[in-house]
Protein backbone atom coordinates (compact mmCIF):
# COMPACT_ATOMS: atom_id res chain seq x y z
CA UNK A 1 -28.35 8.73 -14.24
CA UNK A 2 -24.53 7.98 -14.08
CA UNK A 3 -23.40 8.56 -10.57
CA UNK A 4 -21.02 11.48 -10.21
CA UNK A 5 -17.66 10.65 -9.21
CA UNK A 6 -14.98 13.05 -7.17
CA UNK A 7 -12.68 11.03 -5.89
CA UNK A 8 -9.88 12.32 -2.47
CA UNK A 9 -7.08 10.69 -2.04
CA UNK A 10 -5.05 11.64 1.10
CA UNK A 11 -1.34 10.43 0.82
CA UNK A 12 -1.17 11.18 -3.07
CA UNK A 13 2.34 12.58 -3.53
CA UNK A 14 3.96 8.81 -1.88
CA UNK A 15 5.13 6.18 -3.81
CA UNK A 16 1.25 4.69 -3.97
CA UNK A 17 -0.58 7.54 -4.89
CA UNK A 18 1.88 8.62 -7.31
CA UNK A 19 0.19 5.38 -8.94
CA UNK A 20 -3.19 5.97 -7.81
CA UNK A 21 -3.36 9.31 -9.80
CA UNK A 22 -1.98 7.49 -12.86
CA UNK A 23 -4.33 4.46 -13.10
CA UNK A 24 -7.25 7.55 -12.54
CA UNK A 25 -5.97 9.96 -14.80
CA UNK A 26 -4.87 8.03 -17.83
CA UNK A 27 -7.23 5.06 -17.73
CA UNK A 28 -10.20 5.89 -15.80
CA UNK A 29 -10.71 9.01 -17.13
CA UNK A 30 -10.98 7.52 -20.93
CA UNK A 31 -14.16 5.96 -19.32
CA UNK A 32 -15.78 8.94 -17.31
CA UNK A 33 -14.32 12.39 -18.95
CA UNK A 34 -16.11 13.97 -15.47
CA UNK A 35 -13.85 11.99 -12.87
CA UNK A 36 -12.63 15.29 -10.79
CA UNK A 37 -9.41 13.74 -8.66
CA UNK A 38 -8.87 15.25 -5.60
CA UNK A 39 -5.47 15.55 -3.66
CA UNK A 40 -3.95 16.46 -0.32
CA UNK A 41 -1.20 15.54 1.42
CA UNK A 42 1.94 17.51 3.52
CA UNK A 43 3.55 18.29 -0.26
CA UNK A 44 3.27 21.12 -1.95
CA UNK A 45 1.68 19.42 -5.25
CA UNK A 46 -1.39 18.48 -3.39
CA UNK A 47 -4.52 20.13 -4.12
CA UNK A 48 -5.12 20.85 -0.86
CA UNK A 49 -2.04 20.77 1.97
CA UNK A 50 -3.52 19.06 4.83
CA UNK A 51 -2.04 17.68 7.61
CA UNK A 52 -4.88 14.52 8.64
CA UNK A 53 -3.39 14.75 12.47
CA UNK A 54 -5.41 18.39 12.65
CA UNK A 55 -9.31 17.93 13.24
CA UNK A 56 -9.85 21.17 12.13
CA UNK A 57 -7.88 20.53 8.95
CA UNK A 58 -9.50 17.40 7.97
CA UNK A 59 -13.07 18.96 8.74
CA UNK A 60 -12.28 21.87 6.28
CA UNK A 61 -10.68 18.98 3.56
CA UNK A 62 -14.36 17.53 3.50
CA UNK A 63 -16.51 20.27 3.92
CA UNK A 64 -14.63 21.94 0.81
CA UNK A 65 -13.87 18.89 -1.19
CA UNK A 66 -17.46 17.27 -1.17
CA UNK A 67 -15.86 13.72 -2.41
CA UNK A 68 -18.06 10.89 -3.68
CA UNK A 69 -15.71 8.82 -2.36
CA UNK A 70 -12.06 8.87 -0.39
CA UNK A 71 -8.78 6.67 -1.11
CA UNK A 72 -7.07 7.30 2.26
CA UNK A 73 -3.43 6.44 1.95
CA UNK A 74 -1.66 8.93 4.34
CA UNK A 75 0.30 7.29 6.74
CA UNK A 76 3.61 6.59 8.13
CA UNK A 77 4.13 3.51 5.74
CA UNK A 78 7.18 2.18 6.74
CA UNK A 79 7.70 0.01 9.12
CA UNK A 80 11.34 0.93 10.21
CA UNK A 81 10.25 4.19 10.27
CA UNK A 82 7.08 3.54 12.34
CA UNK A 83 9.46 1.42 14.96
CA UNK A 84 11.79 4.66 15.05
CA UNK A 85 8.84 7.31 15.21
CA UNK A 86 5.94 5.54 17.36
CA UNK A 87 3.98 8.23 18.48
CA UNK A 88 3.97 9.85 15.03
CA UNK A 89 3.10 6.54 13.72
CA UNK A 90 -0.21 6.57 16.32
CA UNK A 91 -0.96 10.09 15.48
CA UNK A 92 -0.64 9.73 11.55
CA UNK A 93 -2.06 5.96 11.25
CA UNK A 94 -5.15 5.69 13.89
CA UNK A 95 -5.35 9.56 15.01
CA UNK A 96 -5.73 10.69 11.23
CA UNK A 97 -7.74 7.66 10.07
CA UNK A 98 -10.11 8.26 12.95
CA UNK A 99 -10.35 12.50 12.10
CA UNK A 100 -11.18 11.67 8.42
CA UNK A 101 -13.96 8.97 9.29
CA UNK A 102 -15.75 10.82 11.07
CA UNK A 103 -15.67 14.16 9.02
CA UNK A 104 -16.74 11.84 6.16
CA UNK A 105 -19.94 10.80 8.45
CA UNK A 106 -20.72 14.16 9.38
CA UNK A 107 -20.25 16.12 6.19
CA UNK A 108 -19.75 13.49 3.31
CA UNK A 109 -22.24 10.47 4.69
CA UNK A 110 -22.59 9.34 1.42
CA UNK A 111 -19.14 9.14 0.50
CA UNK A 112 -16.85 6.11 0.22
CA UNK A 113 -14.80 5.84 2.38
CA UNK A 114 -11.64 3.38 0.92
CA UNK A 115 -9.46 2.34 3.99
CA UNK A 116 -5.91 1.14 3.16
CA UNK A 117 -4.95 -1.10 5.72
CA UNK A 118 -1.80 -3.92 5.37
CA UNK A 119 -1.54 -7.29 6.48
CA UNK A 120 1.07 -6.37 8.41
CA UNK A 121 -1.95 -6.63 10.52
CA UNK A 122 -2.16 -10.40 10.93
CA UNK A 123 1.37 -10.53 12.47
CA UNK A 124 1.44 -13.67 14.39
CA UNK A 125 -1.61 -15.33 12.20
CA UNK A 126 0.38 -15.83 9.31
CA UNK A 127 2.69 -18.07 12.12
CA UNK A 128 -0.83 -19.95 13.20
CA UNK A 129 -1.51 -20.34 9.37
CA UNK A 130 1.89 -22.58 8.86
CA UNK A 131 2.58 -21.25 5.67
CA UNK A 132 -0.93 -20.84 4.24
CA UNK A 133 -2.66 -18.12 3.23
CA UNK A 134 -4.36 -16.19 5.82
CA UNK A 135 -8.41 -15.06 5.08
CA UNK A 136 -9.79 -12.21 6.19
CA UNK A 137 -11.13 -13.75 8.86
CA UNK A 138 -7.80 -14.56 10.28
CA UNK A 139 -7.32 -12.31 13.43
CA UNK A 140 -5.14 -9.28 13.73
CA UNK A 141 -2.39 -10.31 15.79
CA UNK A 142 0.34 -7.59 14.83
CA UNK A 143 3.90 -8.00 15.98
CA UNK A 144 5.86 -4.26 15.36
CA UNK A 145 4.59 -0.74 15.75
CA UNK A 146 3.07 0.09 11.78
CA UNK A 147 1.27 -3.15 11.86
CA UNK A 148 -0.25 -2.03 15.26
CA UNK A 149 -1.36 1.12 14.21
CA UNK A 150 -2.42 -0.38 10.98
CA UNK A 151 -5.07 -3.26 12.87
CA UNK A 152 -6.22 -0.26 15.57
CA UNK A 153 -7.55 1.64 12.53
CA UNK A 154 -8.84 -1.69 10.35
CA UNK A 155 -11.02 -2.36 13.56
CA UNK A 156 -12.00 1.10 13.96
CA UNK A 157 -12.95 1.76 10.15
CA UNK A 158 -14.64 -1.99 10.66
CA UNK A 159 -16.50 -0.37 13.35
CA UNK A 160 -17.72 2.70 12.24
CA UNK A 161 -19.39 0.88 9.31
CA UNK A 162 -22.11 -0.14 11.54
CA UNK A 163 -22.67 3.55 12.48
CA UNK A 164 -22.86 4.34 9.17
CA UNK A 165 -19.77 4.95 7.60
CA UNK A 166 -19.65 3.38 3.52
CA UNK A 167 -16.52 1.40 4.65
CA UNK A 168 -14.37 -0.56 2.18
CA UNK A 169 -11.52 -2.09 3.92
CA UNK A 170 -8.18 -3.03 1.98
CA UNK A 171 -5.21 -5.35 3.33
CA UNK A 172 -2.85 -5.44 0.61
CA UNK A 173 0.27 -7.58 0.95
CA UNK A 174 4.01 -6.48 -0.14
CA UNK A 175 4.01 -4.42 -3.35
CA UNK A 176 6.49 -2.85 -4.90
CA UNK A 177 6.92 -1.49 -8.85
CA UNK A 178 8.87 1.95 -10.25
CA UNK A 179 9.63 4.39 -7.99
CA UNK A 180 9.25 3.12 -5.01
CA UNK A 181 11.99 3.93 -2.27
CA UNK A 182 15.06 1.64 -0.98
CA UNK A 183 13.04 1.21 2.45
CA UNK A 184 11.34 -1.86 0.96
CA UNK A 185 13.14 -4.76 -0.28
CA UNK A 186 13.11 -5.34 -3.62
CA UNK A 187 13.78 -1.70 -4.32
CA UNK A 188 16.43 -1.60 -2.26
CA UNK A 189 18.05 -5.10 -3.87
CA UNK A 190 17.71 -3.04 -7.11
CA UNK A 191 19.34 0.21 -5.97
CA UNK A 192 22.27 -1.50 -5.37
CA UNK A 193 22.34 -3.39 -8.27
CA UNK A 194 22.13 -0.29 -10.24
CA UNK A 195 24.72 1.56 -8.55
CA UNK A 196 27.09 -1.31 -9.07
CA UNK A 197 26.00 -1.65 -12.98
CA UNK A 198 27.49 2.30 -13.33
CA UNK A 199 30.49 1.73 -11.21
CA UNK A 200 28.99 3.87 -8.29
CA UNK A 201 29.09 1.21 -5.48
CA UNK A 202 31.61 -2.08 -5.48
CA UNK A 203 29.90 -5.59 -6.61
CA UNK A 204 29.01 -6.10 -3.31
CA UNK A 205 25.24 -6.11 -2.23
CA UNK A 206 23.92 -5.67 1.33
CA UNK A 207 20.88 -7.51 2.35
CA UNK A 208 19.18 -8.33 5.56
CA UNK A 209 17.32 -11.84 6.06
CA UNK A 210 16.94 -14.07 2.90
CA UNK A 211 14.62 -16.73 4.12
CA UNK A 212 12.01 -15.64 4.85
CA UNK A 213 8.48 -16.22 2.18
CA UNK A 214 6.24 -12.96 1.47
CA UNK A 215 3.69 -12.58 -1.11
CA UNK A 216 4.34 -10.12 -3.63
CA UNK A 217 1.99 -7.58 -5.61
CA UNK A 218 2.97 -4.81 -8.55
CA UNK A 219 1.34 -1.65 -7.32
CA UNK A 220 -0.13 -1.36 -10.59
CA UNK A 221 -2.49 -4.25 -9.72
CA UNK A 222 -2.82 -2.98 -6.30
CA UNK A 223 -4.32 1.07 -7.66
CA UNK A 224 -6.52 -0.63 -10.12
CA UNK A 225 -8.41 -2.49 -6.67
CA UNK A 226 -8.43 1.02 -5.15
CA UNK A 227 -10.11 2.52 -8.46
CA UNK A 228 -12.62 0.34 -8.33
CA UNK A 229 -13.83 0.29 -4.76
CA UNK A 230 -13.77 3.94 -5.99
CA UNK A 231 -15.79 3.76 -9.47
CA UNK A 232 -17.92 0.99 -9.31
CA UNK A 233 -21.62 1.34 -9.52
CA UNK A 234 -22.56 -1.07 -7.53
CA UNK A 235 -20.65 -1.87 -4.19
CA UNK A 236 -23.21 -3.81 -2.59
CA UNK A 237 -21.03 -7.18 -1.61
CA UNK A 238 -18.41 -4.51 -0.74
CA UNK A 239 -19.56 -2.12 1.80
CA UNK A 240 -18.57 -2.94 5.30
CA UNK A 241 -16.16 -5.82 4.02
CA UNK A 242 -12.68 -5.89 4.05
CA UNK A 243 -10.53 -7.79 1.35
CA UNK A 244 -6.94 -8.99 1.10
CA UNK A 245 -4.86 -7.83 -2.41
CA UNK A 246 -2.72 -10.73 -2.61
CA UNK A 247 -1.28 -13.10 -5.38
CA UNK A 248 -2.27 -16.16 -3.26
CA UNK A 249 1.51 -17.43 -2.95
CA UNK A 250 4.35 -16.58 -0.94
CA UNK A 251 7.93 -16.09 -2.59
CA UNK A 252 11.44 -16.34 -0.77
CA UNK A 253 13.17 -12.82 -0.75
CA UNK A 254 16.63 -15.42 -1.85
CA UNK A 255 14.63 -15.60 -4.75
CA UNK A 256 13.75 -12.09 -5.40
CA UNK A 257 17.19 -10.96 -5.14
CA UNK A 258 18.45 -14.01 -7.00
CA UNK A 259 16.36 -12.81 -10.09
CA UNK A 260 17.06 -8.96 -9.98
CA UNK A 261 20.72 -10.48 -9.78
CA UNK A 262 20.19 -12.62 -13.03
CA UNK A 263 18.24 -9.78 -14.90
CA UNK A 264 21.37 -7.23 -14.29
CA UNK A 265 23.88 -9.61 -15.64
CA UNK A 266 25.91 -8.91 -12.61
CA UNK A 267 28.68 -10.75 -10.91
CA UNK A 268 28.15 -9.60 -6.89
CA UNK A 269 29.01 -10.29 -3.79
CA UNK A 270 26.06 -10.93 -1.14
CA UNK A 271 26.90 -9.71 2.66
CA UNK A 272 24.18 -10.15 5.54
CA UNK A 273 24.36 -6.76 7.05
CA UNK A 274 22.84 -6.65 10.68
CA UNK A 275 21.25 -3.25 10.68
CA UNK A 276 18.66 -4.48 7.93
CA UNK A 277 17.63 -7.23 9.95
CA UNK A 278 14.13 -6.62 11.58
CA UNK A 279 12.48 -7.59 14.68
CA UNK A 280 10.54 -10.90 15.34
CA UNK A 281 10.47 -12.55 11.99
CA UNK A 282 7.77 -14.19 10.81
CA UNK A 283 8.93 -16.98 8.31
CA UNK A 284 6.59 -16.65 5.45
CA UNK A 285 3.49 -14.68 4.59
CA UNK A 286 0.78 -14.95 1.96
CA UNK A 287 -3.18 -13.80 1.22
CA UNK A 288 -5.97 -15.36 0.32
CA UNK A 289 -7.29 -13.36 -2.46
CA UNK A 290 -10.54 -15.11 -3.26
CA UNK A 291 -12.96 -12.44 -1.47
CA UNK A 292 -11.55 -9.97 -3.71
CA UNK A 293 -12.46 -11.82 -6.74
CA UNK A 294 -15.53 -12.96 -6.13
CA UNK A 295 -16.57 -9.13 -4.84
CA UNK A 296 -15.41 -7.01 -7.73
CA UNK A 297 -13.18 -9.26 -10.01
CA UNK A 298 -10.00 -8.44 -9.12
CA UNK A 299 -7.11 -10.38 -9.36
CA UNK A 300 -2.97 -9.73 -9.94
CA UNK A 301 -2.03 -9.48 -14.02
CA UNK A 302 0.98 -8.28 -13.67
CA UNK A 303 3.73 -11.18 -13.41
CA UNK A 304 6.71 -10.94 -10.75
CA UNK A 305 9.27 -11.45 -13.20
CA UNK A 306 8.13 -8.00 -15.16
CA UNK A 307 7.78 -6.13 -12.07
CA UNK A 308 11.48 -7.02 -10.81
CA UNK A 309 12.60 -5.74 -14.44
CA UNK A 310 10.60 -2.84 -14.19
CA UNK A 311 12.25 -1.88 -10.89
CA UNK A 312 15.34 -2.46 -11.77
CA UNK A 313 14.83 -0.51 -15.06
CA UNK A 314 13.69 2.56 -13.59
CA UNK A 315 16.41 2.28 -10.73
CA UNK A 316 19.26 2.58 -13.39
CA UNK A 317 17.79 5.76 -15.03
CA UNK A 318 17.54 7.52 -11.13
CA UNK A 319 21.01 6.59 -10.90
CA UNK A 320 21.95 7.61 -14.13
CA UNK A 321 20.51 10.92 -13.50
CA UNK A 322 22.99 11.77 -10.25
């Protein structure tokens, strides 16, 4: 009998589960017409408004939702604002993670539960690794606040999985795609190269460092990982394990901006501007994404250079729309 599938997603009105819902509701759903997709979140378009710092709120999520399994994306994702907000950070990224783990063990054992980490986690392993990609096995040596929070609740979801918890642990590298906001790079190289295309900003474009290497995902790729920790019958070589989403290879940001620059057409001015320079810099980043492959059979499809158009795209109609 086909296992029925009601799948929670915490986080779902961000920039990720905005995907999420779409990779569930227009393909997934073509395959199982039953799927039920469950929401909550702090906005108002969430099925149920939950705030995953509250015990009591998270108990009551569970209890009422009965999920098969749980896509828990709800935190304080970025890392500037995680530096600037460190005790909300703690609260939302380990304090929440740790309320809805163990409501899921008490009142949804059999659930999933889908844990997206980052690998902001490794921090100072990707500087051990000199410039190859890190395994899962590499240890979490974070080196800002988010990726701190972020490793605290990898090893506490890694824990829990030996008390029972159905544990599935993500650590997806730098991903971007439409709609995501100018607090990440690429989107925020695009931004201003839209602004400029309309006339709204002079040719000049603000960046912070250049040099450094980071591996790069669409977040199209990334969702369609999360669906299937989520839909898959059988999750055997899953449960318990934890799995980078990664292309394998690291790409210098010079080089990001240098094709969004050559896609627009534009002539621009570059300017290093201090306040988007970040702490301790680590000098380039990338995943081994062989775990994830041989698991489940998931891989990137979607190429950089369509993702950078598809940014900058859908950055020129927000624009357009001011």
């Amino acid at each position: 009998m086909p296992r029925e599938h009601r799948i929670l997603i915490t986080g779902a009105s961000g920039f990720v589960g905005a995907w999420l819902q779409r990779e569930l509701h227009e393909r997934r759903l073509k395959q199982d017409p039953d799927l039920v997709v469950l929401t909550a979140g702090q906005g108002d378009a969430s099925d149920w408004k939950t705030d995953i710092t509250d015990r009591d709120q998270v108990t009551a999520l569970i209890r009422d939702c009965r999920p098969t399994a749980i896509i828990h994306l709800a935190a304080i994702a970025a890392p500037a604002d995680a530096r600037k907000m460190p005790q909300r950070a703690w609260g939302v990224n380990f304090q929440g993670t740790m309320n809805l783990a163990y409501a899921t063990m008490e009142l949804a054992p059999e659930s999933r539960f889908i844990f997206v980490g980052s690998s902001e986690a490794y921090g100072a392993s990707f500087i051990d690794a000199a410039n190859a990609p890190v395994m899962e096995s590499a240890a979490l040596k974070p080196m800002n606040v988010y990726g701190a929070t972020k490793a605290a609740a990898d090893v506490l979801i890694g824990q829990l999985a030996y008390d029972g918890l159905k544990s599935i642990r993500f650590r997806p590298f730098n991903h971007t795609g439409p709609g995501q906001t100018d607090a990440y790079v690429v989107s925020a190289f695009a931004k201003q190269l839209a602004e400029i295309s309309v006339g709204a900003k002079t040719p000049r474009i603000s960046v912070g460092n250049l040099s450094a290497f980071r591996d790069f995902l669409d977040v199209r790729d990334v969702v369609r990982a999360y669906a299937d920790a989520a839909l898959i019958e059988d999750v055997s070589d899953m449960l318990g394990g934890v799995f980078n989403l990664s292309s394998g290879r690291s790409v210098q940001i010079q080089s990001i901006l240098d094709r969004l620059i050559a896609v627009s057409g534009l002539d621009v001015e570059v300017e290093i501007d201090a306040q988007r320079l970040r702490g301790p810099e680590i000098v380039a980043a990338s995943g081994d994404n062989r775990a994830a492959l041989a698991s489940f059979g998931w891989k990137p499809e979607i190429e950089l250079s369509r993702t950078l158009g598809d940014v900058l795209e859908d950055w020129k109609i927000r624009v357009a729309r001011r």
